[in-house]
C-alpha atoms as a PDB file:
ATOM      1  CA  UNK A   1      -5.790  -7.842   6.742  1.00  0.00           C
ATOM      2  CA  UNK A   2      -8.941  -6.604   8.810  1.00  0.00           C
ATOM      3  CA  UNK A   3      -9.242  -3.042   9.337  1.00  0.00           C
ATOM      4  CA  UNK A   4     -11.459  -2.833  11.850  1.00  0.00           C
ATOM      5  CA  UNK A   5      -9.522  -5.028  14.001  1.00  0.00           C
ATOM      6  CA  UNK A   6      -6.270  -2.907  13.177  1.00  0.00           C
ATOM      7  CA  UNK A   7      -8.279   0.080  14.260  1.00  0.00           C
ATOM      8  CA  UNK A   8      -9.776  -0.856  16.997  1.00  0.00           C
ATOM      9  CA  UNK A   9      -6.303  -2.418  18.250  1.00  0.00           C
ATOM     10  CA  UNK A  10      -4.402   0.925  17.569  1.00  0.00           C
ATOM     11  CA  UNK A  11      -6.964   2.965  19.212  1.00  0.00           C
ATOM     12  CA  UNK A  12      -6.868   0.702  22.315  1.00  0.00           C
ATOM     13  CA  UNK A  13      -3.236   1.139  22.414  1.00  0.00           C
ATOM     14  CA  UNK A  14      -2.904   4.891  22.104  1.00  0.00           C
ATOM     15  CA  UNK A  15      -5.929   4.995  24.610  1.00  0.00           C
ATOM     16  CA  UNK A  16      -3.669   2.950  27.034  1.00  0.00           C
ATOM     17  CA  UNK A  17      -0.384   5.493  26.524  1.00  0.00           C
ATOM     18  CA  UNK A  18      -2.660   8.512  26.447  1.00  0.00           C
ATOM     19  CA  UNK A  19      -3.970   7.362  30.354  1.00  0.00           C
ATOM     20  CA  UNK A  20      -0.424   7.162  31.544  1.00  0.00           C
ATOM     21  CA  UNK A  21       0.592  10.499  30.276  1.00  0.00           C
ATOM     22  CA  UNK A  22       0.663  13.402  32.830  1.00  0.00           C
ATOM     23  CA  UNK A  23      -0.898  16.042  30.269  1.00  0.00           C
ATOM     24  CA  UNK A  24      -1.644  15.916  26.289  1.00  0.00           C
ATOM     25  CA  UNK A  25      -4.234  15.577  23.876  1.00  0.00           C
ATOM     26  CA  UNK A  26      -6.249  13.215  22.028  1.00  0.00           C
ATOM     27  CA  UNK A  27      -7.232  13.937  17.985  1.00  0.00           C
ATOM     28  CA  UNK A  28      -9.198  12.587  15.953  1.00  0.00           C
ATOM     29  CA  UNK A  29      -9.737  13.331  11.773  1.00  0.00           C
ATOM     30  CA  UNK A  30     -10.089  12.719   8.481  1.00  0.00           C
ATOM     31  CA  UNK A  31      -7.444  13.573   5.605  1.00  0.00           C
ATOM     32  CA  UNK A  32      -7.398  13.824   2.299  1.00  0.00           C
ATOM     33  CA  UNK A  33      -4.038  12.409  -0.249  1.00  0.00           C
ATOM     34  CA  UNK A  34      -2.721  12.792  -3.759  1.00  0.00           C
ATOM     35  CA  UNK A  35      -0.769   9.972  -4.423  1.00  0.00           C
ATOM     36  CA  UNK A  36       1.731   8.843  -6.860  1.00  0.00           C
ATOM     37  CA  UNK A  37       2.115   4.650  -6.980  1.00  0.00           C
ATOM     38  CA  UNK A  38       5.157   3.304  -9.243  1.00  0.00           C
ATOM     39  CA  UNK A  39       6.049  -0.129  -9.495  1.00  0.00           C
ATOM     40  CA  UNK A  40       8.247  -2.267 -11.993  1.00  0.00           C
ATOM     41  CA  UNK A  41       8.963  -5.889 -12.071  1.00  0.00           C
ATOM     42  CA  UNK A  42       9.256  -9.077 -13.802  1.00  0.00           C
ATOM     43  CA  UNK A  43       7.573 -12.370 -14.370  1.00  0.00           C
ATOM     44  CA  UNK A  44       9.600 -15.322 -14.945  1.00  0.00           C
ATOM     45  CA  UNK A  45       8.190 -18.476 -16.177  1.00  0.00           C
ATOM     46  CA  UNK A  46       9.269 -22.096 -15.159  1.00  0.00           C
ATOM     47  CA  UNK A  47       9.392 -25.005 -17.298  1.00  0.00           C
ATOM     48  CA  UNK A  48      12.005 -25.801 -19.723  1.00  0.00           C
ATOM     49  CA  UNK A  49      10.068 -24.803 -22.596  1.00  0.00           C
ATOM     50  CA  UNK A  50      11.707 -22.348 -24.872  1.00  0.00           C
ATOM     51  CA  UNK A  51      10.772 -19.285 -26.958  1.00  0.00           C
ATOM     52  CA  UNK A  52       8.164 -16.576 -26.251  1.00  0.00           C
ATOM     53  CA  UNK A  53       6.279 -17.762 -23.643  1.00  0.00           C
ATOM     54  CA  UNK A  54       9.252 -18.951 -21.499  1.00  0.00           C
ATOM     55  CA  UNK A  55      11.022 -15.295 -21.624  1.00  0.00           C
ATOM     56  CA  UNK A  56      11.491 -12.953 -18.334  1.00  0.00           C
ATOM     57  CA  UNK A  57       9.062 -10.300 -19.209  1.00  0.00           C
ATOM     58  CA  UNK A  58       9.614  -7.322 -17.442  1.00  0.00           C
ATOM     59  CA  UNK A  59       7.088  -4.054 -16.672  1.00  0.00           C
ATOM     60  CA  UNK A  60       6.782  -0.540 -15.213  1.00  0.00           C
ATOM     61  CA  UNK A  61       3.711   0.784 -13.755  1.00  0.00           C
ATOM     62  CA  UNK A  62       2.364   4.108 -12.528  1.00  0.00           C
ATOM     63  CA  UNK A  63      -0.657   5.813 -11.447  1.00  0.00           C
ATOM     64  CA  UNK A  64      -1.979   8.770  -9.660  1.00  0.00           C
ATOM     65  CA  UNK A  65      -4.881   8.548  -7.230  1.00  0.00           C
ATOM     66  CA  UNK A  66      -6.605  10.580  -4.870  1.00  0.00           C
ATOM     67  CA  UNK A  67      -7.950   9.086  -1.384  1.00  0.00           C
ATOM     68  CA  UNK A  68      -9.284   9.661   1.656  1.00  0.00           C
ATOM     69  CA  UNK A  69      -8.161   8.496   5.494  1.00  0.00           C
ATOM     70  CA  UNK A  70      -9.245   9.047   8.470  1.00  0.00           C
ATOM     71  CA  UNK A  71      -6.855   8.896  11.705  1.00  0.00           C
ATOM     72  CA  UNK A  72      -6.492   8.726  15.679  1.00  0.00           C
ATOM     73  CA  UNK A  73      -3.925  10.177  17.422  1.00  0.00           C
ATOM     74  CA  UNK A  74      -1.859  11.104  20.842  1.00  0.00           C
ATOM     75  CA  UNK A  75      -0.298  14.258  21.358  1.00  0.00           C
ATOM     76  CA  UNK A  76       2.153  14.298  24.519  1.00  0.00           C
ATOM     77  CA  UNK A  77       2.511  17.105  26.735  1.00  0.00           C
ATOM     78  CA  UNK A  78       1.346  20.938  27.221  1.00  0.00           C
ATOM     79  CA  UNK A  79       3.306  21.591  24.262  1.00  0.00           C
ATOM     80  CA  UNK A  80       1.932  18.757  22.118  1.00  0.00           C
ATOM     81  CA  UNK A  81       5.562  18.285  20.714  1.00  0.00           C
ATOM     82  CA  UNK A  82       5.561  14.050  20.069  1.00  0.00           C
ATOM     83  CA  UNK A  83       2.691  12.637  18.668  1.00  0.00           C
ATOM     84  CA  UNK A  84       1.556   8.415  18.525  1.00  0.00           C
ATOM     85  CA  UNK A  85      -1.108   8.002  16.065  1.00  0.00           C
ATOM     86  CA  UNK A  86      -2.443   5.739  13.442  1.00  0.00           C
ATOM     87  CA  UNK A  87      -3.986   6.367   9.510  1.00  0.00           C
ATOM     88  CA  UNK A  88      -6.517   4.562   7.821  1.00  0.00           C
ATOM     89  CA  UNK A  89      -7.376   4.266   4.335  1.00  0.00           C
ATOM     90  CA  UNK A  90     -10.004   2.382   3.802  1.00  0.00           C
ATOM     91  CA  UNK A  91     -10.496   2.497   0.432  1.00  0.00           C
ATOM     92  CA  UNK A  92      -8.384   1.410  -2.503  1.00  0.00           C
ATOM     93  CA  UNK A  93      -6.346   2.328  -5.347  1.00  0.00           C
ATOM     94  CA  UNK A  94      -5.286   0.676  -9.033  1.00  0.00           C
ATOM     95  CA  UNK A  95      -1.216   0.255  -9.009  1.00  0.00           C
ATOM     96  CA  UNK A  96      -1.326   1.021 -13.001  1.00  0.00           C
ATOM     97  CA  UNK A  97      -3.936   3.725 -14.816  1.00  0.00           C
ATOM     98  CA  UNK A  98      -5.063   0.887 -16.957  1.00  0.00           C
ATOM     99  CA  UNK A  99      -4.285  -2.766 -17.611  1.00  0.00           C
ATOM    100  CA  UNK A 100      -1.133  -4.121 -19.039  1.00  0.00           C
ATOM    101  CA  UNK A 101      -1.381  -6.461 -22.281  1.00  0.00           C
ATOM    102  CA  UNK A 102       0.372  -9.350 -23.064  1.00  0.00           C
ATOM    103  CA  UNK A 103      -0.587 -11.596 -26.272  1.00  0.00           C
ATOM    104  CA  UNK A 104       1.416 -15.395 -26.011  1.00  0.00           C
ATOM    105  CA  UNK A 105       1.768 -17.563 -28.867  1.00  0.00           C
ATOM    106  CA  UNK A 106       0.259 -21.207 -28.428  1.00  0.00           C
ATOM    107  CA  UNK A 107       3.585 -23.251 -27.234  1.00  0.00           C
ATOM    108  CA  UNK A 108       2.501 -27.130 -27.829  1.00  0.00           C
ATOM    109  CA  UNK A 109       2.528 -27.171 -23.793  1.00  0.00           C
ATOM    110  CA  UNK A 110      -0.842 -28.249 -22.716  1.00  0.00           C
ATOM    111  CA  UNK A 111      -0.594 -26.262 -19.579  1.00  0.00           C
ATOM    112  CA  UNK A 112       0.111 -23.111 -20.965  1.00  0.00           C
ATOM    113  CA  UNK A 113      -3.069 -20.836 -22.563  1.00  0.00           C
ATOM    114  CA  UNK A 114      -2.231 -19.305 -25.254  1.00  0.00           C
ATOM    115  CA  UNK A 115      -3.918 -15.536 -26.196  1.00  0.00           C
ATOM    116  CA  UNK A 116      -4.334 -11.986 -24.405  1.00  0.00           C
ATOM    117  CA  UNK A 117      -3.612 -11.769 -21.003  1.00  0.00           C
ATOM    118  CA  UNK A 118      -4.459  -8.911 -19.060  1.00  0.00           C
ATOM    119  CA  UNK A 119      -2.849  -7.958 -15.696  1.00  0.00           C
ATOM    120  CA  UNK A 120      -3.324  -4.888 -13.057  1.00  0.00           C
ATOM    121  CA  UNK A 121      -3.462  -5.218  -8.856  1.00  0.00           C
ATOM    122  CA  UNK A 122      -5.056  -2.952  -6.301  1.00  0.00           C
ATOM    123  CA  UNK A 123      -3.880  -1.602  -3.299  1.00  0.00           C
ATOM    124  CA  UNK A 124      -6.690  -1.939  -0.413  1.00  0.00           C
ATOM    125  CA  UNK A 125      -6.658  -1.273   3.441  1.00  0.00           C
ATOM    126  CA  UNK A 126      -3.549   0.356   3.835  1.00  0.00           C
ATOM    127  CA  UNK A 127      -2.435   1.587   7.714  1.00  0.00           C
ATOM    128  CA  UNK A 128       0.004   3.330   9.182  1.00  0.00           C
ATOM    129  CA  UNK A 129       1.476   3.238  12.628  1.00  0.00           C
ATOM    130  CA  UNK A 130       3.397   7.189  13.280  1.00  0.00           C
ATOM    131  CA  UNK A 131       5.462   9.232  14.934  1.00  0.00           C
ATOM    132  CA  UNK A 132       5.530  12.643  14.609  1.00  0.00           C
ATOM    133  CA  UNK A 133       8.011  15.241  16.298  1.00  0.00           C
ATOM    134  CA  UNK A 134       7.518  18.942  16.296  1.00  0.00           C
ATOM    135  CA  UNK A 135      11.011  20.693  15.400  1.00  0.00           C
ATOM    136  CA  UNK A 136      10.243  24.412  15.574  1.00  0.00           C
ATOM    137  CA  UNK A 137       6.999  26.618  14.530  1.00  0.00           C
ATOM    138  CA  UNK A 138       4.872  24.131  13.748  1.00  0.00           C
ATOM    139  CA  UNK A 139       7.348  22.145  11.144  1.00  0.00           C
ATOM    140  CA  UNK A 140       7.423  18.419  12.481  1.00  0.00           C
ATOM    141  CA  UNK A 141       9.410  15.223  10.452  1.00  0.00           C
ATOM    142  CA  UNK A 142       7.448  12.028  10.920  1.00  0.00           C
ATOM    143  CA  UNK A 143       8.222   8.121  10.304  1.00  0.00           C
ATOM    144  CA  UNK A 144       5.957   5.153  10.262  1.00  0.00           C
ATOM    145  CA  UNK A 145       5.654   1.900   9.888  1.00  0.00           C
ATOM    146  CA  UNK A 146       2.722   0.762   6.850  1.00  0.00           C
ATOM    147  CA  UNK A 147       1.069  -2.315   5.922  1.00  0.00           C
ATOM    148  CA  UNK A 148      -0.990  -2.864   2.700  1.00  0.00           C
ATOM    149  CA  UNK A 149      -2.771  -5.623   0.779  1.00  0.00           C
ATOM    150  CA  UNK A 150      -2.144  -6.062  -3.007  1.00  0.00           C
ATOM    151  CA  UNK A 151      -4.695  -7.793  -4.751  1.00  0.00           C
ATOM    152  CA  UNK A 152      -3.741  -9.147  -8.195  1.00  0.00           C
ATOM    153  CA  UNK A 153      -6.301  -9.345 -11.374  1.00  0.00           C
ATOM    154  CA  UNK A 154      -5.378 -11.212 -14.036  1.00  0.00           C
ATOM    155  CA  UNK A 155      -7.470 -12.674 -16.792  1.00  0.00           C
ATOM    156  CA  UNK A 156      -6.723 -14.426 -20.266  1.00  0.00           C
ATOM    157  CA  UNK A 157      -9.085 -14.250 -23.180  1.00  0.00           C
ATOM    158  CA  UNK A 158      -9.164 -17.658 -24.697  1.00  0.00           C
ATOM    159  CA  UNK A 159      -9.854 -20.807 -22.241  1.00  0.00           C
ATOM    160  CA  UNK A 160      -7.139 -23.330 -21.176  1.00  0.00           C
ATOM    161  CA  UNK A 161      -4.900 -24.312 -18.083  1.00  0.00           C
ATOM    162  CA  UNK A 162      -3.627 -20.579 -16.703  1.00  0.00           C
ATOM    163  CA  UNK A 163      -2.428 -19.648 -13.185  1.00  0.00           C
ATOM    164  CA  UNK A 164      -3.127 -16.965 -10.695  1.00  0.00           C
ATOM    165  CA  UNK A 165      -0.718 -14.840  -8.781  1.00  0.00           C
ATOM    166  CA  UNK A 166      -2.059 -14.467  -4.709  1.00  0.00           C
ATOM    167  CA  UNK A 167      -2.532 -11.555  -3.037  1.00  0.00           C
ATOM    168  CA  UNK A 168      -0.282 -10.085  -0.405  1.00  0.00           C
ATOM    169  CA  UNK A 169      -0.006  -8.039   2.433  1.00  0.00           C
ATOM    170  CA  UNK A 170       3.113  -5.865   2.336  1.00  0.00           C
ATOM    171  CA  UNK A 171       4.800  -4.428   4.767  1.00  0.00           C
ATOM    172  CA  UNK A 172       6.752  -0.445   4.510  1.00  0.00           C
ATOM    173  CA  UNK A 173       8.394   2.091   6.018  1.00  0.00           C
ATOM    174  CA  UNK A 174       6.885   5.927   5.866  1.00  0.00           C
ATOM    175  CA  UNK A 175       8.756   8.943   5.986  1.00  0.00           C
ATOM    176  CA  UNK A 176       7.580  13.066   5.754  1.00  0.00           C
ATOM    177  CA  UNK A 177       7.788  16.187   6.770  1.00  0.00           C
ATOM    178  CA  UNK A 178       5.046  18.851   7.171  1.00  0.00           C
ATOM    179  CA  UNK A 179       3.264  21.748   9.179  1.00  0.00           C
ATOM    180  CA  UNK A 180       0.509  21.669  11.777  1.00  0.00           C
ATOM    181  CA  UNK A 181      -1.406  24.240  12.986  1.00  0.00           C
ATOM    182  CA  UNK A 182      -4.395  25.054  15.415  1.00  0.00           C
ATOM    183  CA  UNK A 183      -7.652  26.849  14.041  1.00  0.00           C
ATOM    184  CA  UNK A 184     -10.685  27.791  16.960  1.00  0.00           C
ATOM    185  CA  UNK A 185     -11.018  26.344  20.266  1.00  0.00           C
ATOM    186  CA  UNK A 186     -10.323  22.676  19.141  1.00  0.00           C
ATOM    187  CA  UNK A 187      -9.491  22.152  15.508  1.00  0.00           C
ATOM    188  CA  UNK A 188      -6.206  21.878  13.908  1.00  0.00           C
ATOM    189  CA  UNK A 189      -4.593  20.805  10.755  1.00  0.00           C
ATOM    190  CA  UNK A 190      -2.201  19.664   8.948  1.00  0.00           C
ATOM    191  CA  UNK A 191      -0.194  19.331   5.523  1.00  0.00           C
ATOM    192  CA  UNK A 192       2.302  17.154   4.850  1.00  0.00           C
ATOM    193  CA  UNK A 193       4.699  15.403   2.126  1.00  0.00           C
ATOM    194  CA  UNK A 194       5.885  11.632   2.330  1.00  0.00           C
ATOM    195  CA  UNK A 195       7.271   8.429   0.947  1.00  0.00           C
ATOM    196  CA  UNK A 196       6.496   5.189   1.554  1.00  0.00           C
ATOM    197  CA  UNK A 197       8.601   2.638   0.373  1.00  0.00           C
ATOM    198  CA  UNK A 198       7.525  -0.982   0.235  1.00  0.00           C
ATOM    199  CA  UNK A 199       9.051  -4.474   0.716  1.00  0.00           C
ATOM    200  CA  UNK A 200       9.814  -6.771  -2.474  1.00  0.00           C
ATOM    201  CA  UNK A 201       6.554  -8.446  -4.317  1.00  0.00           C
ATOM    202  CA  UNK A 202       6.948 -11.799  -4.778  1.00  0.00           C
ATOM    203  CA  UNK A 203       4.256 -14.015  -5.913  1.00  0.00           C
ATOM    204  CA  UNK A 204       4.393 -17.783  -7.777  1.00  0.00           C
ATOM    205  CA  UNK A 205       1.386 -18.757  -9.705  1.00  0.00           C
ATOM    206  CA  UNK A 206      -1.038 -21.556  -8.598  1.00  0.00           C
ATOM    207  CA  UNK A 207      -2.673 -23.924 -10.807  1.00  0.00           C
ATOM    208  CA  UNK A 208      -0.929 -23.056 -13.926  1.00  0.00           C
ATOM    209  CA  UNK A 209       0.832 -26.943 -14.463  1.00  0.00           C
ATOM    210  CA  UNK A 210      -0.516 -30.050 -14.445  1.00  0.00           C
ATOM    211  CA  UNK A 211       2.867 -31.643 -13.986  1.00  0.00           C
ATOM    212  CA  UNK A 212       4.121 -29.732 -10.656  1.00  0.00           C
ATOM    213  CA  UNK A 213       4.856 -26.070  -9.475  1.00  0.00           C
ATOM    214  CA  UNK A 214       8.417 -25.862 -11.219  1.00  0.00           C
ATOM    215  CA  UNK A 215       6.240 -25.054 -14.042  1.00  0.00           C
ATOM    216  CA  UNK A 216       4.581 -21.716 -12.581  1.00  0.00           C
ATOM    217  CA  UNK A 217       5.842 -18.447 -12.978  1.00  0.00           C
ATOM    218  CA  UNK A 218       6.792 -15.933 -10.536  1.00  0.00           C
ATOM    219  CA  UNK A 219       6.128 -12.345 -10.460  1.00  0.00           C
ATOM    220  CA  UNK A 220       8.802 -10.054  -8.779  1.00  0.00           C
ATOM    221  CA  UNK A 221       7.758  -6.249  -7.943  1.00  0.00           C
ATOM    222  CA  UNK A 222       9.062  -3.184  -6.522  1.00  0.00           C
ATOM    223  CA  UNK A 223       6.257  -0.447  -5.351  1.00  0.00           C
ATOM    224  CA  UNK A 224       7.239   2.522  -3.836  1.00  0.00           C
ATOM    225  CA  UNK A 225       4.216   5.731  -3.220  1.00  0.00           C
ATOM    226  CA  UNK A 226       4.761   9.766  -2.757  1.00  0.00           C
ATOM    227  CA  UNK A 227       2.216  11.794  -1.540  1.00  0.00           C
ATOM    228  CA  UNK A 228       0.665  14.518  -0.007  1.00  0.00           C
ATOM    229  CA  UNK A 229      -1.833  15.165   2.543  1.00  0.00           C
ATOM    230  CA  UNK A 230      -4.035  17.555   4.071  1.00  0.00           C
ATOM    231  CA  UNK A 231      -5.394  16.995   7.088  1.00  0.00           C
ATOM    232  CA  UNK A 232      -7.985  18.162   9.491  1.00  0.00           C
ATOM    233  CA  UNK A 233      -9.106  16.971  13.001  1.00  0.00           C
ATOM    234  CA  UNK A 234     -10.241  17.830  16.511  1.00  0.00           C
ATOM    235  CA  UNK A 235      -8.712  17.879  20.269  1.00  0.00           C
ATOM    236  CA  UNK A 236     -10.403  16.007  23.228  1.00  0.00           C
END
């Protein structure tokens, strides 16, 4: 996923709805977000081997990040009640606080490796598309749609035949709720609480069989973030 593109694309669009409006605003800002990021999931090998290194391993995760974003938005109208905008976050996050270990015995299989793997992915470039709709003093309820890539890192320690699990771009729905508020003759800010709850992880190794892909695993994940955010920006 390119961000820049994404950016630029979002900002020509809410340029484009902003020139067709008959009054509003235009913000821009930068925000800062505590995160929580949970996952669990399972890997299930192919093959028709049996014993340890053919079982469904399965695996929570969990870590707590801060991160930065900066945004673009519209506000509609003299009372700035909708708002169209879009959030970047440029840099990333680690799903889990550290690794996750796995030792597997040697299995007579040729094309498995046998020793310590370790396993973690990273959430990178995440964006979100918004709505936002003031309900009384301030207190608005948003929704968005999110996309994020997840970049896997996996390793083994000893050397052999072992697969790798690609890297995805997910897709997510956002939901909060928070206050805004003006401060001077342009500023204004914002704080607000959300969840953003991802689509299914699915991933099948590559290059772990010599004899054909029914012998690769596949990695099946659920990821779901709350967080909150405070923002600040200024009106054009």
């Amino acid at each position: 996923m390119n961000t820049i593109n994404k950016m630029l694309a979002a900002v020509i669009t809410i340029t484009f709805v902003s020139t067709s409006a008959f009054a509003g605003s235009f913000g821009v800002g930068v925000g800062g977000h505590m995160v929580s990021i949970t996952a669990d999931g399972t890997e299930t090998p192919g093959g028709t081997n049996t014993g340890t290194e053919n079982s469904v391993s399965s695996a929570t995760a969990g870590n707590t990040a801060g991160i930065g974003s900066v945004f673009a938005e519209y506000n509609f109208g003299d009372s700035e009640r909708f708002t169209l905008g879009v959030d970047i976050i440029p840099g990333s996050a680690d799903i889990n606080s550290k690794n996750l270990t796995r030792t597997d015995p040697a299995s007579g299989d040729s094309n498995d490796t046998a020793g310590t793997k370790t396993a973690n992915a990273q959430l990178s470039d995440h964006v979100t598309y918004y709505g936002e709709l003031v309900v009384t003093n301030g207190i608005f309820i948003k929704a968005g749609f999110s996309q994020v890539d997840v970049t896997t890192q996996d390793t083994t320690t000893s050397a052999g035949t072992d697969g790798a699990y690609g890297d995805k771009t997910l897709d997510a729905w956002t939901y909060g709720i928070g206050q805004k508020g003006t401060f001077g003759t342009r500023g204004f800010y914002k704080v607000e609480g959300y969840v953003t709850d991802y689509d299914t992880f699915t991933a099948t190794q590559s290059g772990a069989s010599a004899t054909g892909t029914s012998d690769n695993s596949t990695v099946t994940a659920n990821l779901d973030v709350v967080g909150a955010a405070f923002r600040l920006g200024m009106k054009f």
